[in-house]
N, C-alpha and C. Protein backbone atom coordinates (compact mmCIF):
# COMPACT_ATOMS: atom_id res chain seq x y z
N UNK A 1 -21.32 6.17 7.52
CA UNK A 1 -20.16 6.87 7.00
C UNK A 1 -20.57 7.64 5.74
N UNK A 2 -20.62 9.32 5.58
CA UNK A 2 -20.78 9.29 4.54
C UNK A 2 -20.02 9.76 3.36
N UNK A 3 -20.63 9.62 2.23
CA UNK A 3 -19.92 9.54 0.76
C UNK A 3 -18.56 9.81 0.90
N UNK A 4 -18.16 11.04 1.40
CA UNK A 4 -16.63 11.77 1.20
C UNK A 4 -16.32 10.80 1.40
N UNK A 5 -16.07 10.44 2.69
CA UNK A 5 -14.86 9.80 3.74
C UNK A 5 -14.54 8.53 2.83
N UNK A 6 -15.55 7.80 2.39
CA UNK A 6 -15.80 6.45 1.68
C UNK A 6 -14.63 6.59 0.79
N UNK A 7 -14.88 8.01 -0.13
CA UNK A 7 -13.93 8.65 -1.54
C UNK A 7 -12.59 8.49 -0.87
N UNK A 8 -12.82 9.09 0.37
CA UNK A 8 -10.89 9.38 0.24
C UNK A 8 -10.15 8.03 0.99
N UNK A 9 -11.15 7.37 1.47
CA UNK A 9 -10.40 5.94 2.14
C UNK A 9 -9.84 4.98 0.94
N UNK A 10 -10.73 5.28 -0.14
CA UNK A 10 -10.33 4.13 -1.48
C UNK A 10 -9.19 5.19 -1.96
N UNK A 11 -9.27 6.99 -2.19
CA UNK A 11 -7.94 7.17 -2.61
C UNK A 11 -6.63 7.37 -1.57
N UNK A 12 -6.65 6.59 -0.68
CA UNK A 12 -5.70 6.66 0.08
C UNK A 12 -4.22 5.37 -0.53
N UNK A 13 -5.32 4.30 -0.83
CA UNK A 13 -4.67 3.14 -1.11
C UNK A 13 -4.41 3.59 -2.48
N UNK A 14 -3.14 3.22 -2.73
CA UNK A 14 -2.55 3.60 -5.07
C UNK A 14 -2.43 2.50 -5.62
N UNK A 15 -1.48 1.57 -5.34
CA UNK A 15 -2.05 0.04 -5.87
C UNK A 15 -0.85 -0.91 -5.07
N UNK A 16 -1.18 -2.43 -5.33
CA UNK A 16 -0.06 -2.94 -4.59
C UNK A 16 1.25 -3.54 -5.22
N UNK A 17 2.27 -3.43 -4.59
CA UNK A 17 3.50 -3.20 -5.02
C UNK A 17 4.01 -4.28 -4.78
N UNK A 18 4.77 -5.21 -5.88
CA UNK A 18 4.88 -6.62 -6.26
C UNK A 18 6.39 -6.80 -6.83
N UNK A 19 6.82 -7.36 -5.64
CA UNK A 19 8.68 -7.67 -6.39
C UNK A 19 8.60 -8.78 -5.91
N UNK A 20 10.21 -8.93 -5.94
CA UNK A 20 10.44 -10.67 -5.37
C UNK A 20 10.25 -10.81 -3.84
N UNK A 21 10.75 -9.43 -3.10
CA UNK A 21 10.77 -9.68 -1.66
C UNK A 21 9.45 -9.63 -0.89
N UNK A 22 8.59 -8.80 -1.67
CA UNK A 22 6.95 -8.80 -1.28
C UNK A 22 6.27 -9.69 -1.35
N UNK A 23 7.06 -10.48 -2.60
CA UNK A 23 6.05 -11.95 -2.63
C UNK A 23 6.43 -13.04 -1.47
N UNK A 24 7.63 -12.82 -1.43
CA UNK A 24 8.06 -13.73 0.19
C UNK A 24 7.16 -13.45 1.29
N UNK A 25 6.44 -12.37 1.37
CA UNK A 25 5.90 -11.47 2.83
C UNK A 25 4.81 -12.19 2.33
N UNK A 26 4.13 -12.64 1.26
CA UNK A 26 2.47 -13.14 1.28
C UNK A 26 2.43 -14.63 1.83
N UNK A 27 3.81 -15.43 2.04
CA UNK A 27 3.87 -16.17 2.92
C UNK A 27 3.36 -16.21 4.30
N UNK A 28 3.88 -15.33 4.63
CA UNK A 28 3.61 -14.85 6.31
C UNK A 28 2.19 -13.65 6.40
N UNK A 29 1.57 -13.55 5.41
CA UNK A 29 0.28 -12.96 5.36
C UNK A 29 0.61 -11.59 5.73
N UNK A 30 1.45 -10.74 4.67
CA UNK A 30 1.74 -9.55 4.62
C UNK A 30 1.86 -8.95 3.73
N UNK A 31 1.32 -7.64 3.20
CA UNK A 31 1.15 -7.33 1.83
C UNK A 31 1.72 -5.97 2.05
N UNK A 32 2.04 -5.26 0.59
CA UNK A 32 3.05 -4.43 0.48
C UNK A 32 1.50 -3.51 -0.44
N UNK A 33 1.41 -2.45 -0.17
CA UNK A 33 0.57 -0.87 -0.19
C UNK A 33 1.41 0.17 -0.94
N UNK A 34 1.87 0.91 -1.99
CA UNK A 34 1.96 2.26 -2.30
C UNK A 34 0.78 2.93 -1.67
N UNK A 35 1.07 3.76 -0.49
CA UNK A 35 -0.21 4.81 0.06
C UNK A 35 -0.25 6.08 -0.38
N UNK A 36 -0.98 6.74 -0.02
CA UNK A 36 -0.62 8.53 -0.10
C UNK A 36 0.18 9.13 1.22
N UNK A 37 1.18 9.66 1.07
CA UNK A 37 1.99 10.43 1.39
C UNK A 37 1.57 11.09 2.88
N UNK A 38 0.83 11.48 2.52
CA UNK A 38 -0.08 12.07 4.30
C UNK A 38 -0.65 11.31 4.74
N UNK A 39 -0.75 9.85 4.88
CA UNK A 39 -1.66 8.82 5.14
C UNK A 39 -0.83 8.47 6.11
N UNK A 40 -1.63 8.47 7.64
CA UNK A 40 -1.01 8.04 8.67
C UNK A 40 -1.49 6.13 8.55
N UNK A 41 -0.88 6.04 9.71
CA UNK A 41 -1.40 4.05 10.22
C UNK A 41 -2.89 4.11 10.65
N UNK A 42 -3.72 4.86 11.16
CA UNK A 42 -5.06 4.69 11.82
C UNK A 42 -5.65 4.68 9.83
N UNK A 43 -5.44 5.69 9.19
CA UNK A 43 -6.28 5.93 7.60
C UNK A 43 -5.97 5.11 6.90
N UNK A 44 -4.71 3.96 6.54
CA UNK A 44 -4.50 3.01 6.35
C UNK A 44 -4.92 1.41 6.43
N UNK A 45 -5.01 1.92 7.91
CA UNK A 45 -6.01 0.42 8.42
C UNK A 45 -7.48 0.72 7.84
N UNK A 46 -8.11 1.88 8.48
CA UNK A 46 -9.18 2.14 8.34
C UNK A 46 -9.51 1.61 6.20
N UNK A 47 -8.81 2.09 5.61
CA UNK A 47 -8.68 2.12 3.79
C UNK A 47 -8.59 0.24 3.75
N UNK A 48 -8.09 -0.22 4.13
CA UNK A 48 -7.51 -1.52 4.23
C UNK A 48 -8.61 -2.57 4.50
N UNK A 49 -9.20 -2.40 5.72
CA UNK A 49 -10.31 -3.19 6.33
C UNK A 49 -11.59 -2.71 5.43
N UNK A 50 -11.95 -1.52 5.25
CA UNK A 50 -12.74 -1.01 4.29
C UNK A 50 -12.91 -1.53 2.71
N UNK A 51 -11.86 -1.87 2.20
CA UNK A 51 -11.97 -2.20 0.96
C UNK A 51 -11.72 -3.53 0.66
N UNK A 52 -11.11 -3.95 0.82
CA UNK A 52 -10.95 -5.62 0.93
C UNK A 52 -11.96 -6.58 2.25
N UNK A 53 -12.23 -5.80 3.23
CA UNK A 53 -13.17 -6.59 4.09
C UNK A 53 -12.38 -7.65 4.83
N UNK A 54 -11.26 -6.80 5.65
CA UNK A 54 -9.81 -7.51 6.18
C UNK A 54 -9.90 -7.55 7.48
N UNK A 55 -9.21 -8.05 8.67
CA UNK A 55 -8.79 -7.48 9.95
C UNK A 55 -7.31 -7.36 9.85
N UNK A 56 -6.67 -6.13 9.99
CA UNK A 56 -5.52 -6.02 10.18
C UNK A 56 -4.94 -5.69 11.56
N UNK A 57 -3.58 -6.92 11.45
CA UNK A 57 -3.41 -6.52 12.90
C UNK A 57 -2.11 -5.14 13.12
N UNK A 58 -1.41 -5.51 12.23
CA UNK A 58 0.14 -4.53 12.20
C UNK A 58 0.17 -3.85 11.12
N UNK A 59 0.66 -2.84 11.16
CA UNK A 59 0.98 -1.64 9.74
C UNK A 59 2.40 -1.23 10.01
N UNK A 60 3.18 -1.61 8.87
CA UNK A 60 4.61 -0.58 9.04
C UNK A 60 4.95 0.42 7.68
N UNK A 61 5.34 1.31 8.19
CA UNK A 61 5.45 2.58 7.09
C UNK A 61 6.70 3.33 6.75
N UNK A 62 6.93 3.17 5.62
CA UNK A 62 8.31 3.63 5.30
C UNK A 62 8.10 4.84 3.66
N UNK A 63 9.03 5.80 3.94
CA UNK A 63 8.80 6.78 2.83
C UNK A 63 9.86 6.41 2.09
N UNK A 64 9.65 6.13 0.95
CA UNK A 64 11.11 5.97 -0.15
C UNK A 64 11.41 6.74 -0.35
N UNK A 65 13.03 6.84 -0.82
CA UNK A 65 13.42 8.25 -0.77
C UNK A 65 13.12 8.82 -2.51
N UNK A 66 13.63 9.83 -3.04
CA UNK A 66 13.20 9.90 -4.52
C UNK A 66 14.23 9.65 -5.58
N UNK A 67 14.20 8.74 -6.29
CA UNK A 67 14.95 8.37 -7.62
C UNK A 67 15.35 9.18 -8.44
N UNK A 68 16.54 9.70 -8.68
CA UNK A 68 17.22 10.18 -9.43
C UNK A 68 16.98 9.82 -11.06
N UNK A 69 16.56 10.13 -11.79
CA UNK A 69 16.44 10.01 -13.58
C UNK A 69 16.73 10.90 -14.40
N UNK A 70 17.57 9.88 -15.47
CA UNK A 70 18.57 11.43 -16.53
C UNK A 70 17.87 10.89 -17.46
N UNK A 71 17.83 12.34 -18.31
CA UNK A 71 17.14 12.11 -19.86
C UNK A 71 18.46 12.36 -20.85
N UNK A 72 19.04 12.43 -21.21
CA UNK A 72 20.43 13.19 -21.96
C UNK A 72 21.10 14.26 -21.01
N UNK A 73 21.10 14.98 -20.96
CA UNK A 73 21.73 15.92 -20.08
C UNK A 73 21.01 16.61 -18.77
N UNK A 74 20.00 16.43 -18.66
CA UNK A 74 18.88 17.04 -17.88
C UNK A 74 18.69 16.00 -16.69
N UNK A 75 18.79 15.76 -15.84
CA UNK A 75 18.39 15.46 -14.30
C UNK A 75 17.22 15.77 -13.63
N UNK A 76 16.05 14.63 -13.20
CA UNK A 76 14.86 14.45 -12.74
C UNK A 76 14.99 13.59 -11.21
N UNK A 77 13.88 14.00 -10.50
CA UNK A 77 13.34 12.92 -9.81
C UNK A 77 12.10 12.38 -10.17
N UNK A 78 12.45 11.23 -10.03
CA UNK A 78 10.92 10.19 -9.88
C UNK A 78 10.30 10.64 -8.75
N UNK A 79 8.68 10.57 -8.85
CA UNK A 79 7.78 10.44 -7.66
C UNK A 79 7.89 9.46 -6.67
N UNK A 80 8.25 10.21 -5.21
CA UNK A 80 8.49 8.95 -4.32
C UNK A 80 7.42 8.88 -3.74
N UNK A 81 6.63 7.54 -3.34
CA UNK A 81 6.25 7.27 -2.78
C UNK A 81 5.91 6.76 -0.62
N UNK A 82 4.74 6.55 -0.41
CA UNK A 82 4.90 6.11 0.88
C UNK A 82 4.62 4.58 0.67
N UNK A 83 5.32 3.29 1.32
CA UNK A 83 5.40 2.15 1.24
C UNK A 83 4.83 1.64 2.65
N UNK A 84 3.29 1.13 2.76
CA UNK A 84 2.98 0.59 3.60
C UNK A 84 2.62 -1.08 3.72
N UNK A 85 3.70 -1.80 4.93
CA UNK A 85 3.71 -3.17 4.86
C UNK A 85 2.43 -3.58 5.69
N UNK A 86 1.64 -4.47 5.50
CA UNK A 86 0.11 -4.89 6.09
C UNK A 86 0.00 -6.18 6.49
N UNK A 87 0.19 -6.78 7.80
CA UNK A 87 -0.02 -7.64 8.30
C UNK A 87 -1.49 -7.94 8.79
N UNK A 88 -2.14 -9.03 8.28
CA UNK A 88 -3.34 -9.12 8.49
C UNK A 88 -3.58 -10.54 9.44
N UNK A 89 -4.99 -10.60 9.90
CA UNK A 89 -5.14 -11.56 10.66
C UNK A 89 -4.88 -13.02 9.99
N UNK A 90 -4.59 -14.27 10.60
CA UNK A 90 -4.43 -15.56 9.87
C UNK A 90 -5.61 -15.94 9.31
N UNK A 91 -6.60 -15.49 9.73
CA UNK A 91 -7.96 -16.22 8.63
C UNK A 91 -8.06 -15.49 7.53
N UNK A 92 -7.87 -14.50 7.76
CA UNK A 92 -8.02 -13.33 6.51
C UNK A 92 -6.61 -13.45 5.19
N UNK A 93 -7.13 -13.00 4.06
CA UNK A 93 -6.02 -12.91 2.98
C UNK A 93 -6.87 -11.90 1.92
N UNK A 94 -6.20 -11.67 0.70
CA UNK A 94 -6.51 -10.76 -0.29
C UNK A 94 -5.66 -11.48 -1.55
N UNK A 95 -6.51 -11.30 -2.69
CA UNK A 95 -5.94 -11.95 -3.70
C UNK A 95 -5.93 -10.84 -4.34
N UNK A 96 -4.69 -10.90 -4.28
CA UNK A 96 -3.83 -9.89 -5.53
C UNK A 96 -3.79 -10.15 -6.76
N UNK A 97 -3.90 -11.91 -6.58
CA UNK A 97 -3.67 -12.19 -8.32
C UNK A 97 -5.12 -13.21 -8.67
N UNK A 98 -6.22 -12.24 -9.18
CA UNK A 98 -7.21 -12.82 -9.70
C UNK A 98 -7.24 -13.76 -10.64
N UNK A 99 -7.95 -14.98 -10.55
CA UNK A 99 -8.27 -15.86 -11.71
C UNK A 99 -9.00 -15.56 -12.81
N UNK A 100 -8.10 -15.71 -13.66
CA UNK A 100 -8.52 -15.37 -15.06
C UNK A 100 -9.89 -16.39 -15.95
């Protein structure tokens, strides 16, 4: 594989996205992805298995829509993101939360 592809598989993945309901999903060995926007399910897996050294079996993909933000009188959107959920094989896992 060379160099490029390597580059854009690590910037495909943005970082992983950690609430209360995501942490329920690491029960069932499923992790929650901010991706890039043009990132289909094949560049995903491919970014996924690549960088962590995973087998994934399922990918689901959802685009958030964009957040509305006021500053005083002026009206913004937030950057929306693409939200990809990652079901991986049962032997496999990823530690999100390194020991200090």
């Amino acid at each position: 594989m060379p160099n490029t592809n390597k580059r854009k598989l690590l910037n495909i993945i943005k970082y992983p996205i950690i609430t209360d309901k995501t942490t329920k999903l690491l029960e069932d060995n499923q992790y929650s992805f901010a991706v890039d926007s043009r990132a289909n399910k094949l560049d995903i897996k491919k970014a996924i298995e690549y960088i962590f050294d995973v087998c994934v079996i399922n990918i689901n993909t959802c685009n958030t829509p964009p957040n509305k933000k006021r500053v005083g009188k002026f009206t913004g959107k937030k950057a929306n993101h693409k939200k990809a959920i990652v079901k991986l094989s049962p032997e496999y896992n990823i530690n999100l939360f390194p020991d200090n």
